[in-house]
N, C-alpha and C. Protein backbone atom coordinates (compact mmCIF):
# COMPACT_ATOMS: atom_id res chain seq x y z
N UNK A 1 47.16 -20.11 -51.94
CA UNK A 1 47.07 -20.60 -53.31
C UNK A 1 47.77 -19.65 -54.23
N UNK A 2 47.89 -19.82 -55.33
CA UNK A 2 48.35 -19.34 -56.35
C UNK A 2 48.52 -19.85 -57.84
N UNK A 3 49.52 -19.17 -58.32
CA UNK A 3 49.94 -19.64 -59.78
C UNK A 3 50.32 -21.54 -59.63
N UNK A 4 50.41 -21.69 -58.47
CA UNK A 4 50.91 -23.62 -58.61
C UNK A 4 49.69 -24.76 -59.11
N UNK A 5 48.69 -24.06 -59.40
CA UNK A 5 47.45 -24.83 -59.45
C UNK A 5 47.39 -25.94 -60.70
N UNK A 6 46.90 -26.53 -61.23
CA UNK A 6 46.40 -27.49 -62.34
C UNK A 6 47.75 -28.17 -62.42
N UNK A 7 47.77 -28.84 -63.68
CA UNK A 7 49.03 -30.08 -63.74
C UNK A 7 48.56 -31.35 -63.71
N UNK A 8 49.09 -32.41 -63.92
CA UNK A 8 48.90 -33.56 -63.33
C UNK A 8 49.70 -34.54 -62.68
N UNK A 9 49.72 -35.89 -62.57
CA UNK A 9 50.26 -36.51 -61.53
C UNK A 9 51.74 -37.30 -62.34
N UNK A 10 52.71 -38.12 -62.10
CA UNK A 10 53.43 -38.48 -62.46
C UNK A 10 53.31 -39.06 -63.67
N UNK A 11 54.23 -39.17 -64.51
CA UNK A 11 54.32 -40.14 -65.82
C UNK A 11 55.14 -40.98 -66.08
N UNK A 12 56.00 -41.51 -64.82
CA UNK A 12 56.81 -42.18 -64.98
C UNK A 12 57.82 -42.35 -64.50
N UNK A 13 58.91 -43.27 -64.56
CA UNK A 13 60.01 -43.23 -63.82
C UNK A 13 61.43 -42.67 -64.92
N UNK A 14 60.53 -41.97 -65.99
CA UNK A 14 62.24 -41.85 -66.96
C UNK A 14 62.31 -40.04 -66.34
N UNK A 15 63.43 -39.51 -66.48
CA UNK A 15 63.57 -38.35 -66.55
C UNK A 15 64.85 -38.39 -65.23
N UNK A 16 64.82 -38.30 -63.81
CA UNK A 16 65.68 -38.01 -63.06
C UNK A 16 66.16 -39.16 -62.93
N UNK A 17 67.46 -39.97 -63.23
CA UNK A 17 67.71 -40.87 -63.01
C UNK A 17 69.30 -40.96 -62.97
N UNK A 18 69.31 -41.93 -61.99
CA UNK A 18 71.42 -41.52 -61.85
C UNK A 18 72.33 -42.00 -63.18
N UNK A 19 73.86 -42.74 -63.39
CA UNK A 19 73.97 -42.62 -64.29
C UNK A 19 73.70 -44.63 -64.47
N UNK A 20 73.29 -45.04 -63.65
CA UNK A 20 73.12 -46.47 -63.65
C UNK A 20 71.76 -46.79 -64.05
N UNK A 21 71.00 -45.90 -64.61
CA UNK A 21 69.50 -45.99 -64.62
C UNK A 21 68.37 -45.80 -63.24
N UNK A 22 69.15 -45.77 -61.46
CA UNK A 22 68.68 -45.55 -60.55
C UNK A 22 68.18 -44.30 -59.97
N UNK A 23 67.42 -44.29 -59.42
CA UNK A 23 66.48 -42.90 -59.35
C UNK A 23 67.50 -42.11 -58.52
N UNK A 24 68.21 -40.99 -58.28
CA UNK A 24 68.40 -40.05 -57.75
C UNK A 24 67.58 -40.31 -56.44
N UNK A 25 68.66 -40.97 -55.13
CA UNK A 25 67.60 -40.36 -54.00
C UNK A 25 67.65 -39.33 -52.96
N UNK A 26 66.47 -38.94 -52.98
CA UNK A 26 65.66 -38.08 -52.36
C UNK A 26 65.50 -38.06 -50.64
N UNK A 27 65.17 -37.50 -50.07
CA UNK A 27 64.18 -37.51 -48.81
C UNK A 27 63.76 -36.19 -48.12
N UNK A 28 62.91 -36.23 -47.52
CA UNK A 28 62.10 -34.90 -47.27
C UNK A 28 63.36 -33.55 -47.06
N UNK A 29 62.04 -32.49 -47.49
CA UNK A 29 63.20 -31.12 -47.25
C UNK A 29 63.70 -31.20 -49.27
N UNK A 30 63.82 -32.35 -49.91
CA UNK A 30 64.13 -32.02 -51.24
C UNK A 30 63.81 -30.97 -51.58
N UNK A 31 64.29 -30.20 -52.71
CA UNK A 31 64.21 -28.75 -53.08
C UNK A 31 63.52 -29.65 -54.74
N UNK A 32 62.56 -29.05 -55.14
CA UNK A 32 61.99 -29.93 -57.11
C UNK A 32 61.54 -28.89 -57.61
N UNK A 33 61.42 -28.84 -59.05
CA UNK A 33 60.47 -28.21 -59.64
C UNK A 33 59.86 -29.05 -60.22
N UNK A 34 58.51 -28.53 -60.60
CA UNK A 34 57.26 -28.91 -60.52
C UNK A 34 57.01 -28.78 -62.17
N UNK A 35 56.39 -29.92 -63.09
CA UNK A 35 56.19 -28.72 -64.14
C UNK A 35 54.48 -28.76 -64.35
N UNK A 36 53.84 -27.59 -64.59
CA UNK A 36 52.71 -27.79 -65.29
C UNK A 36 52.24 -27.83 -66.51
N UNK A 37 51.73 -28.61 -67.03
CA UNK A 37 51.28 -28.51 -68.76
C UNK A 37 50.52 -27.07 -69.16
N UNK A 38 49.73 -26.84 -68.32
CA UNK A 38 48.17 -25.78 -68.80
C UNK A 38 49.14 -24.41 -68.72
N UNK A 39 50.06 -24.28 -67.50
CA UNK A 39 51.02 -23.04 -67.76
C UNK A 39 52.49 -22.82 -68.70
N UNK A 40 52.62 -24.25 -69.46
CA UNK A 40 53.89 -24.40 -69.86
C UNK A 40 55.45 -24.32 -68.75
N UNK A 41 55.03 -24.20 -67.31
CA UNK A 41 55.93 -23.75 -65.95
C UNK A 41 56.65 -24.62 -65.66
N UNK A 42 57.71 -24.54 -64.64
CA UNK A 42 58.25 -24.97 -63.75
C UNK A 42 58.08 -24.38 -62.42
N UNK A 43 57.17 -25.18 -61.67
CA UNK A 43 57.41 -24.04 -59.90
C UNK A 43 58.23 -24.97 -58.82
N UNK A 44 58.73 -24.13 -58.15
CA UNK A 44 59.93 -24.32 -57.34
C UNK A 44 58.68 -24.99 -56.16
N UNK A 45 59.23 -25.80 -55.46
CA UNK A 45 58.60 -26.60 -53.99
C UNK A 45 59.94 -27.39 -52.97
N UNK A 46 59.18 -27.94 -52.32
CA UNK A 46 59.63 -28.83 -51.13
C UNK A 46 59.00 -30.10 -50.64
N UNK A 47 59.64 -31.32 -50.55
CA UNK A 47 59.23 -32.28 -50.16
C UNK A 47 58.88 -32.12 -49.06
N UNK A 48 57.71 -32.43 -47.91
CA UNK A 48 57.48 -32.40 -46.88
C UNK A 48 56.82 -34.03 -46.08
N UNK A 49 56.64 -34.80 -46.95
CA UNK A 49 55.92 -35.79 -47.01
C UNK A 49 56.70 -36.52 -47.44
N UNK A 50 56.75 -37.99 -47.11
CA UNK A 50 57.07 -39.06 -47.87
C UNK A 50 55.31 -40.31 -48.29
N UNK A 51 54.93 -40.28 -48.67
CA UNK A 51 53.84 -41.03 -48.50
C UNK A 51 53.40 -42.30 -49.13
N UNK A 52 54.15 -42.99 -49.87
CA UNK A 52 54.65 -45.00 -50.48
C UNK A 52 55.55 -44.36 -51.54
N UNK A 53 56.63 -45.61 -50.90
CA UNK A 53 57.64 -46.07 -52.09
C UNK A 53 57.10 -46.47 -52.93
N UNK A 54 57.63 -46.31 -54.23
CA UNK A 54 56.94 -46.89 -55.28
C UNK A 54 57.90 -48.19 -55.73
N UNK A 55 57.72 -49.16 -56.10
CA UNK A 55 58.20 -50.12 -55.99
C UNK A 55 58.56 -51.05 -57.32
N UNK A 56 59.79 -51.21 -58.05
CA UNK A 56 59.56 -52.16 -59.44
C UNK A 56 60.24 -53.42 -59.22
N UNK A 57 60.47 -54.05 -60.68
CA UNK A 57 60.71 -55.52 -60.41
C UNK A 57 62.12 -55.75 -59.56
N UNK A 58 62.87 -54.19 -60.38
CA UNK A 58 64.36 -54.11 -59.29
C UNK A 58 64.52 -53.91 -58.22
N UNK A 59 62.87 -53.77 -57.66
CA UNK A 59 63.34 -52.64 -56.35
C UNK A 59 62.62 -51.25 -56.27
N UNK A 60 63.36 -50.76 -55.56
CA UNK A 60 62.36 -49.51 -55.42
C UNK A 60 62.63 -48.33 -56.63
N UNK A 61 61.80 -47.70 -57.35
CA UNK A 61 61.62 -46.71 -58.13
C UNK A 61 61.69 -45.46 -57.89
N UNK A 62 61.18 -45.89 -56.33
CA UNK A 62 61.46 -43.58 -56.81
C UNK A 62 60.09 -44.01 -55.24
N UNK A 63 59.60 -42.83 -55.59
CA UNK A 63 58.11 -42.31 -54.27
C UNK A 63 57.54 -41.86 -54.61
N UNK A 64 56.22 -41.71 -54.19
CA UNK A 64 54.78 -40.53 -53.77
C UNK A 64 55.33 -39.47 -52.36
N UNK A 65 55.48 -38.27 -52.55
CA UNK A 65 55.38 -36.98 -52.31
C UNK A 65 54.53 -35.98 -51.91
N UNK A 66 54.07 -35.56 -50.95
CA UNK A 66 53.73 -34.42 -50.55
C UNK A 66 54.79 -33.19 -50.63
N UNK A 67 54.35 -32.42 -51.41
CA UNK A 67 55.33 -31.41 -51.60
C UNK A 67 54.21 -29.83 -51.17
N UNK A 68 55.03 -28.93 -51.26
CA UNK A 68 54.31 -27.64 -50.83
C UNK A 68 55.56 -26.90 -51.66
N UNK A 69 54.96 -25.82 -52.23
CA UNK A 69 55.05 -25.22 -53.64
C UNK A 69 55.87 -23.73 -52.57
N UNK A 70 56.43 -22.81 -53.52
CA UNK A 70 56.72 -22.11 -52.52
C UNK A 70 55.71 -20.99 -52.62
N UNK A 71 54.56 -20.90 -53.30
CA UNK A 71 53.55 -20.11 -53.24
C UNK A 71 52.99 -20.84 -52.35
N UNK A 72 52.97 -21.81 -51.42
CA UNK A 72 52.12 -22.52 -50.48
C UNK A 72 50.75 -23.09 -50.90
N UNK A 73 51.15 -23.10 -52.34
CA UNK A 73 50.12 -24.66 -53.07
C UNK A 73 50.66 -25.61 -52.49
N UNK A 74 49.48 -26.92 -52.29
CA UNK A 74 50.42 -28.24 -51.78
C UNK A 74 50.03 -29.19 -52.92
N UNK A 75 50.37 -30.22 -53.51
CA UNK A 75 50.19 -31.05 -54.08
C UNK A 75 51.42 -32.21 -53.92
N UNK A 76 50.50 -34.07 -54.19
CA UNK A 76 51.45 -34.95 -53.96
C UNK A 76 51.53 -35.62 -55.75
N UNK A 77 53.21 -35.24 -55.36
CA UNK A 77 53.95 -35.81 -56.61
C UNK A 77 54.75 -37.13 -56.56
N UNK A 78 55.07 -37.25 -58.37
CA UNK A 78 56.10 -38.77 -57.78
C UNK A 78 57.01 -38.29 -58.45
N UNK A 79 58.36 -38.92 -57.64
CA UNK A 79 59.67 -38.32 -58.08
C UNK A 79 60.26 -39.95 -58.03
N UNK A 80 61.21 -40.01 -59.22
CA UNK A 80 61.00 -39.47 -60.30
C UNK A 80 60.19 -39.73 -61.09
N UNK A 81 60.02 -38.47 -61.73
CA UNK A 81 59.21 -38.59 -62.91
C UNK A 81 59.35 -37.67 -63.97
N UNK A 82 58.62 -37.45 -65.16
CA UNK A 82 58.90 -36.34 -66.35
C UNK A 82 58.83 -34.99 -65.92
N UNK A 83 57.55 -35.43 -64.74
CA UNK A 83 57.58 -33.50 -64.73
C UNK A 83 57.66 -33.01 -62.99
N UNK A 84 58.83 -33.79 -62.55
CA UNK A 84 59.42 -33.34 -61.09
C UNK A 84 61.06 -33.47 -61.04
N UNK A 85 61.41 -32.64 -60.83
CA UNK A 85 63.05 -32.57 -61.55
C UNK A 85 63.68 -32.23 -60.09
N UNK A 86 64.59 -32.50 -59.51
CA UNK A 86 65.14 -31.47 -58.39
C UNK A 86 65.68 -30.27 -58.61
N UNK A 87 66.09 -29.50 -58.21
CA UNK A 87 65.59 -28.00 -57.96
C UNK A 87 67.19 -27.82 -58.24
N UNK A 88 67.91 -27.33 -59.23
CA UNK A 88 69.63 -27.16 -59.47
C UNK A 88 70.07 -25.79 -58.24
N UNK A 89 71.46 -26.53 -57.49
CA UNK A 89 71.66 -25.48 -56.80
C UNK A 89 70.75 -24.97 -55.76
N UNK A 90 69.88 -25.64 -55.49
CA UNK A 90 69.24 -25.61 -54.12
C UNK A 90 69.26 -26.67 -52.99
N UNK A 91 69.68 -25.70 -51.79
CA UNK A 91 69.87 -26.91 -50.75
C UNK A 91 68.73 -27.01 -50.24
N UNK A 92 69.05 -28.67 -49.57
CA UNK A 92 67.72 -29.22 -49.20
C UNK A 92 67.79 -28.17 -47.69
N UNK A 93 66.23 -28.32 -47.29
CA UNK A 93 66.03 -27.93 -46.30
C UNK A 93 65.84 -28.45 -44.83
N UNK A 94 65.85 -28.51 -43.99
CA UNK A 94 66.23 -28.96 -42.79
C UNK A 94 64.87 -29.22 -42.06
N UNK A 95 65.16 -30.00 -41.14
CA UNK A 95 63.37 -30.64 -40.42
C UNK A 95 62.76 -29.28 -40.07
N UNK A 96 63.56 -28.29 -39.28
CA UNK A 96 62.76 -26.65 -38.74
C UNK A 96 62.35 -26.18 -39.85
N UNK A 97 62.69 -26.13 -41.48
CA UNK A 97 62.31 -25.43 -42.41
C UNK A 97 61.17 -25.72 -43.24
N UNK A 98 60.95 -27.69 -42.85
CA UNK A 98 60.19 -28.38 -43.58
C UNK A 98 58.95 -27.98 -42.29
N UNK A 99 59.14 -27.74 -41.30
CA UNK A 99 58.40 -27.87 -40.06
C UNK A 99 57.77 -26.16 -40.26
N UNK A 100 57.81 -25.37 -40.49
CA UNK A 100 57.56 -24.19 -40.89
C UNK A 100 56.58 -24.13 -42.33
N UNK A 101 57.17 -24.89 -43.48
CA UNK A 101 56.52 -24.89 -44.22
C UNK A 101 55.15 -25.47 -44.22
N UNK A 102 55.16 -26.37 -43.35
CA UNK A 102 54.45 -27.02 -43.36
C UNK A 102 52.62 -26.23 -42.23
N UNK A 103 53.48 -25.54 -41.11
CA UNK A 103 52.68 -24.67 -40.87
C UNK A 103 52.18 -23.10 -41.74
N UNK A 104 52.96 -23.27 -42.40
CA UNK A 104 52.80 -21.81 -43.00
C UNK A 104 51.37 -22.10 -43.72
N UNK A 105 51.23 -23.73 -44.27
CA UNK A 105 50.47 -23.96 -45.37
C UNK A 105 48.82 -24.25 -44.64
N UNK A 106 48.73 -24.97 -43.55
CA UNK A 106 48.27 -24.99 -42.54
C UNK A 106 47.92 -23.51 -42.04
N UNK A 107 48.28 -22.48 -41.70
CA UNK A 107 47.92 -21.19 -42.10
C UNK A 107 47.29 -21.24 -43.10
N UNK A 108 47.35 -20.78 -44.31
CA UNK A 108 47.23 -20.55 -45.70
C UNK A 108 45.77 -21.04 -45.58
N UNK A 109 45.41 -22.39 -45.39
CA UNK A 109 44.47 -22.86 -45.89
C UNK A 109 43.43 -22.33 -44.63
N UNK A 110 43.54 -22.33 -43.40
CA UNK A 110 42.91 -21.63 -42.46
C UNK A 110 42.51 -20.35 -42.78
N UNK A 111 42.90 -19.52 -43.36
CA UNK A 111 43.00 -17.97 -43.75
C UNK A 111 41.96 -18.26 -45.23
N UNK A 112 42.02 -19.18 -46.19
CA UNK A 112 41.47 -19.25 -46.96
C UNK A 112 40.03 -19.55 -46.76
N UNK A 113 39.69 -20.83 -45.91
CA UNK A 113 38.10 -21.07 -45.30
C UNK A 113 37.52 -20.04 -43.86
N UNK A 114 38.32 -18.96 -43.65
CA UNK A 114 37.86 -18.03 -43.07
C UNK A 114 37.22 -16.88 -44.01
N UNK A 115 38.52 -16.90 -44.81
CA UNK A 115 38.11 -16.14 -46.44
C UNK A 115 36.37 -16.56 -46.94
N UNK A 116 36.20 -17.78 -47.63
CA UNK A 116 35.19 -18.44 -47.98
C UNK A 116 33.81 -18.35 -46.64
N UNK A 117 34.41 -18.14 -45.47
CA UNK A 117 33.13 -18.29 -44.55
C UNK A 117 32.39 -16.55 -44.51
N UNK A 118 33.21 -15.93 -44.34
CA UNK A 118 32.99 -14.43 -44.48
C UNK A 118 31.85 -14.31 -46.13
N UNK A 119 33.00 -14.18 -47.13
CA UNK A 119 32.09 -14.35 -48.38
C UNK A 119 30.56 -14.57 -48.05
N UNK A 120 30.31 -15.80 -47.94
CA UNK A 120 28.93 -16.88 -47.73
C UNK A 120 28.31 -15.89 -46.69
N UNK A 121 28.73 -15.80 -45.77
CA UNK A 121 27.96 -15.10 -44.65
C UNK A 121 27.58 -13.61 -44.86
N UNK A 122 28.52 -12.87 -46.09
CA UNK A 122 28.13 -11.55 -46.98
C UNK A 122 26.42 -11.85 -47.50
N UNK A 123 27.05 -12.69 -48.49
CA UNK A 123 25.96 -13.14 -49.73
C UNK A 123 24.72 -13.60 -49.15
N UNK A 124 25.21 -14.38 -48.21
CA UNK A 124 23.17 -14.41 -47.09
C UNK A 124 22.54 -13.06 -46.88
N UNK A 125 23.74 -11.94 -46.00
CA UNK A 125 22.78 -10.74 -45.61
C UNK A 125 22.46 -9.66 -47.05
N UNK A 126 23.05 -10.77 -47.69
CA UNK A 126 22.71 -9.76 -48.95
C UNK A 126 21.29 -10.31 -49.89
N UNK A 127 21.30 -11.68 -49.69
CA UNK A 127 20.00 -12.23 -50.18
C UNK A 127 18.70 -11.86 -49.56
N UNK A 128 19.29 -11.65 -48.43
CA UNK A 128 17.93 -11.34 -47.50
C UNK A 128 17.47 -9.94 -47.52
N UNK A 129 18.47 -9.18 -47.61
CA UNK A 129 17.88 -7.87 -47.37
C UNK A 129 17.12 -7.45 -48.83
């Protein structure tokens, strides 16, 4: 975890859009930034997920996203939208890189409820004694 925390979810389909009004497409390994309101930020991530097209009267709009932050926050975004931009000058990343990230985070969160089990298991021998 880290600084990638709070934010919210998409607002829309205006913001990344080609010069025909069509969404910029995407597919996993995308390089985005992220923005959050509560930090005023932009954090850098990676698509790792594709998880529904999003769909309008033209056709398809854009997607829902699983992304992983490069602090190894994960959160699912929709691109496009106001506050998921692609990442300028960054190349996308490749299935081994998305395949890495994806364990790294998988780590992360393992290491974290080992974290939390320790804690708890402190605070008992400490209630008791």
């Amino acid at each position: 975890g880290g600084e990638g925390g709070g934010g919210g979810g998409g607002k829309g389909a205006q913001g990344a859009q080609g010069a025909h009004g069509s969404p910029v497409p995407v597919s996993l390994g995308t390089r985005v930034d992220v923005y959050f309101e509560n930090t005023d930020q932009w954090y850098p991530g990676t698509f790792v997920e594709e998880l529904k097209p999003l769909l309008g009267k033209g056709g398809p709009m854009g997607a829902a996203f699983r992304m992983i932050f490069d602090d190894n926050d994960e959160r699912d975004v929709t691109y496009p939208s106001s506050d998921c931009r692609l990442r300028e000058g960054s190349p996308t990343r490749d299935d081994a890189e998305i395949h890495r990230r994806v364990q790294e985070r998988a780590q992360c969160i393992m290491e974290e409820e080992e974290a939390v089990k320790k804690a708890a298991a402190l605070a008992d021998r400490v209630a008791v004694a």
